[in-house]
Protein backbone atom coordinates (compact mmCIF):
# COMPACT_ATOMS: atom_id res chain seq x y z
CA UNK A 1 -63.28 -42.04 253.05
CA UNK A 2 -61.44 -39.56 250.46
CA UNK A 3 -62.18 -39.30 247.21
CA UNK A 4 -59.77 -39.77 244.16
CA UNK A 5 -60.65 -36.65 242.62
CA UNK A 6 -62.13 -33.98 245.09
CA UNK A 7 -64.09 -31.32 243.97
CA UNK A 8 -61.07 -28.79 243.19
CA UNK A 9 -59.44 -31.66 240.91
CA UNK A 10 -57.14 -33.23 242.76
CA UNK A 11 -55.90 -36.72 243.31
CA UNK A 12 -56.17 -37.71 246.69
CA UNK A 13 -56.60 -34.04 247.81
CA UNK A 14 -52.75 -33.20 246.76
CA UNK A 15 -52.12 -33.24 243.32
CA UNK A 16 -53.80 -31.56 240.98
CA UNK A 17 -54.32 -33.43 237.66
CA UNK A 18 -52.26 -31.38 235.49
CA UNK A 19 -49.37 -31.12 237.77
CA UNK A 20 -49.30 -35.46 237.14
CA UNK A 21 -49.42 -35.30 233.58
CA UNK A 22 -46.48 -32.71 233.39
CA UNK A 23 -44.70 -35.04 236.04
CA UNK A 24 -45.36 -38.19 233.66
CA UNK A 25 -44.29 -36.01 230.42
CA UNK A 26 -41.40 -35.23 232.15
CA UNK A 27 -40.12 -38.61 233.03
CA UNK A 28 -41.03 -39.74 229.87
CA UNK A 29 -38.77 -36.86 227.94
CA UNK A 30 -35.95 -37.69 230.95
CA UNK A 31 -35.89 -41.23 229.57
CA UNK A 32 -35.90 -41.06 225.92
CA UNK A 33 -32.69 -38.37 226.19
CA UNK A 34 -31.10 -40.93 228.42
CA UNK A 35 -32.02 -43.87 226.19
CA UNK A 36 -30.91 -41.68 223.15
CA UNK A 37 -27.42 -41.07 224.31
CA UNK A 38 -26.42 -44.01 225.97
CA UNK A 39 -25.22 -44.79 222.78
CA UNK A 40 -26.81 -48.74 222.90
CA UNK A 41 -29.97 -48.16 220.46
CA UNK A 42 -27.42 -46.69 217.30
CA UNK A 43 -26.52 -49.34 214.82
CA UNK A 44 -23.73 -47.07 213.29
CA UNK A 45 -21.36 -46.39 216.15
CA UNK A 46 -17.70 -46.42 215.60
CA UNK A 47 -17.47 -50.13 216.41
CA UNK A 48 -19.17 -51.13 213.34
CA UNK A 49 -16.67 -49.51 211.25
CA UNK A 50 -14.97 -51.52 208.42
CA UNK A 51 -12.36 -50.17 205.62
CA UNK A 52 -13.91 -50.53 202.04
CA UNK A 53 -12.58 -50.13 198.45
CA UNK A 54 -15.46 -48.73 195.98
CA UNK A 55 -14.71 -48.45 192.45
CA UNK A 56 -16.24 -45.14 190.59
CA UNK A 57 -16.33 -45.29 186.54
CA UNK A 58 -16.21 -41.89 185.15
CA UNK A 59 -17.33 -41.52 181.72
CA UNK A 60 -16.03 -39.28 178.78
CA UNK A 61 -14.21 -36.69 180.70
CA UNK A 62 -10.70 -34.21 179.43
CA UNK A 63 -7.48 -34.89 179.43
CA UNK A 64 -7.17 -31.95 181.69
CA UNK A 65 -9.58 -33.75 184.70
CA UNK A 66 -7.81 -36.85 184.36
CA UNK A 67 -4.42 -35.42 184.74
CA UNK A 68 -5.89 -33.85 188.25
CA UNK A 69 -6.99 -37.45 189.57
CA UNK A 70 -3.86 -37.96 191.88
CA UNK A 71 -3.64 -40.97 193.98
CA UNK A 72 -3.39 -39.79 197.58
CA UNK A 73 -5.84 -36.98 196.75
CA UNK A 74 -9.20 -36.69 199.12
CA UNK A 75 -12.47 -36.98 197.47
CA UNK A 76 -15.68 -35.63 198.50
CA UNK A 77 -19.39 -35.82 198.19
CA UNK A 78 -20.35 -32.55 195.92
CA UNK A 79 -24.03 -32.85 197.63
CA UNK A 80 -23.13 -32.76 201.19
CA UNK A 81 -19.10 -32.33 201.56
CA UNK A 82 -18.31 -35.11 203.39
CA UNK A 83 -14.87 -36.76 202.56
CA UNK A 84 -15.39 -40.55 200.97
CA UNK A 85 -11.84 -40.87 201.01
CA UNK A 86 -8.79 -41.19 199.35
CA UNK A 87 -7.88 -42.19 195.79
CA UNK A 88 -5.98 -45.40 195.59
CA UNK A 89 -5.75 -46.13 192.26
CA UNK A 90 -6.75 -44.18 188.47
CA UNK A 91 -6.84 -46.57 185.64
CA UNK A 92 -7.82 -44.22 182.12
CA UNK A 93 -8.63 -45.52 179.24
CA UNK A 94 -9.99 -43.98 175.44
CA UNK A 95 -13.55 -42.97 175.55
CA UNK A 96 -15.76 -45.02 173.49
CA UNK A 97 -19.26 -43.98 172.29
CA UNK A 98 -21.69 -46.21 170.35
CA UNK A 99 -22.04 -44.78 167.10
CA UNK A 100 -24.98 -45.57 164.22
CA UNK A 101 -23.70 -45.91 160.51
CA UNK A 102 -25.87 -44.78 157.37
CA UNK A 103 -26.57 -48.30 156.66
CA UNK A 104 -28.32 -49.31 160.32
CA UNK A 105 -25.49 -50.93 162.15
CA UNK A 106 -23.66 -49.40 165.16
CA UNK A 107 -20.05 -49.14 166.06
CA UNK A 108 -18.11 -48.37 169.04
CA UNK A 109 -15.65 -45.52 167.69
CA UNK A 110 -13.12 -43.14 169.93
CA UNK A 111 -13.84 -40.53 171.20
CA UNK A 112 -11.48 -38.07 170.67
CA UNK A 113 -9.94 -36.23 173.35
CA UNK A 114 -11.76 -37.90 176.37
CA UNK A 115 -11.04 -40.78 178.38
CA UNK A 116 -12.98 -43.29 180.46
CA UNK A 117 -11.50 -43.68 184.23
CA UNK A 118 -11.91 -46.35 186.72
CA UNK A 119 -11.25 -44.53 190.14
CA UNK A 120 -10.76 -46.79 193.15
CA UNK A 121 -11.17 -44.81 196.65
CA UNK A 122 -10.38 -46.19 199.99
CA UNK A 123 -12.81 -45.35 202.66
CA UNK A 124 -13.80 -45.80 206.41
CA UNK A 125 -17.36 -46.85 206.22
CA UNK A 126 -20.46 -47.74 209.11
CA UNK A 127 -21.26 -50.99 208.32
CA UNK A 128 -25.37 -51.73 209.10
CA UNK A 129 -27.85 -53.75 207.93
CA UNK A 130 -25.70 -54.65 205.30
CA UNK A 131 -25.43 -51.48 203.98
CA UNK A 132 -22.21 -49.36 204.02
CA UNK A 133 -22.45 -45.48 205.37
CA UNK A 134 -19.84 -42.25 204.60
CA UNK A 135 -19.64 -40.60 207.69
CA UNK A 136 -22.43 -42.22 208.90
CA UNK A 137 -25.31 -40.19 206.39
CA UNK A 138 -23.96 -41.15 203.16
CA UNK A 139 -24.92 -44.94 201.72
CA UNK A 140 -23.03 -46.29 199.08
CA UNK A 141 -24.71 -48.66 196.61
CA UNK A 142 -23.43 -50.06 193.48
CA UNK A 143 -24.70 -49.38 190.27
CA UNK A 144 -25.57 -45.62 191.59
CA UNK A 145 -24.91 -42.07 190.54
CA UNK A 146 -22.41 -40.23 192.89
CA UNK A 147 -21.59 -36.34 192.82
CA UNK A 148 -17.93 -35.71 193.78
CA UNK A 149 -15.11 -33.21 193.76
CA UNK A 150 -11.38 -33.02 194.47
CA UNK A 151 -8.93 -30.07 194.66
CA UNK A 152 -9.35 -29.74 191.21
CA UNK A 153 -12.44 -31.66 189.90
CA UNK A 154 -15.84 -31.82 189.84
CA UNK A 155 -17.24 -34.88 188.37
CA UNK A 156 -20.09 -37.67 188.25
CA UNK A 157 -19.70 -41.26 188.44
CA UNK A 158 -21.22 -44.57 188.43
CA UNK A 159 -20.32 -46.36 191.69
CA UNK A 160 -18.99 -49.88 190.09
CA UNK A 161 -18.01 -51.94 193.16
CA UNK A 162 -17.78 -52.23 196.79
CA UNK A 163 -15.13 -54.03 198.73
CA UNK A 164 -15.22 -54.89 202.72
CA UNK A 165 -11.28 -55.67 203.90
């Protein structure tokens, strides 16, 4: 009768011990690429795709910046680059600011020489978990701070809105 383990170390007389752990590491490794890139397991492949229409408010910026928000222009993420689309509409109006009188009540006055702008973008979007995704690293959440840039700009918003169509 053999033994499992002879005295050299090896399993059944033919394998040593080490040479079946690398064997099982290996098949392990060969699985998890092929389970990786089936493309199955990802939530955020291009079939969950949907087109969406965020709205951006931009706060006290120049006349100058606002005349450079073009609809048709491409807008990008200042952190990372990526492209969040394309501006489909600009609505500007005056800046307002909340001002305190010498008596202890507040107004809302003008501010001269800025404007407030409501930027809609159009965007292709994964779609997850609820949650919509810019080129599939990006999330977009209302009520958030976002970074951008065009040609010409570089400015910070407030994400207002989101829209599935």
């Amino acid at each position: 009768m053999k033994k499992i383990i002879d005295d050299k170390g090896r399993l059944f007389g033919l394998f040593s011990i080490i040479d079946v752990i690398v064997a099982v590491v290996v098949v392990i490794l060969a699985a998890s690429v092929i389970l990786k890139f089936s493309g199955k397991a990802n939530p955020l492949t291009a079939t969950n795709t949907v087109e969406v229409t965020f709205t951006v408010q931009i706060s006290t910026i120049r006349e100058s910046n606002v005349k450079h928000l073009r609809v048709g222009d491409k807008i990008y993420a200042t952190d990372i680059g990526t492209m969040l689309g394309t501006i489909s509409d600009v609505k500007v109006t005056g800046a307002k600011s909340i001002e305190s009188l010498p008596n202890g009540t507040y107004v809302e006055a003008d501010v001269e020489g800025y404007f407030d702008v409501l930027l809609s973008v159009d965007s292709i979007c994964s779609f997850s978990n609820g949650r919509y995704y810019v080129d599939r690293t990006l999330e977009l959440n209302a009520n958030s701070e976002l970074w951008m840039y065009t040609k010409y700009n570089d400015i910070r918003g407030i994400i207002m809105s989101i829209t599935a169509e």
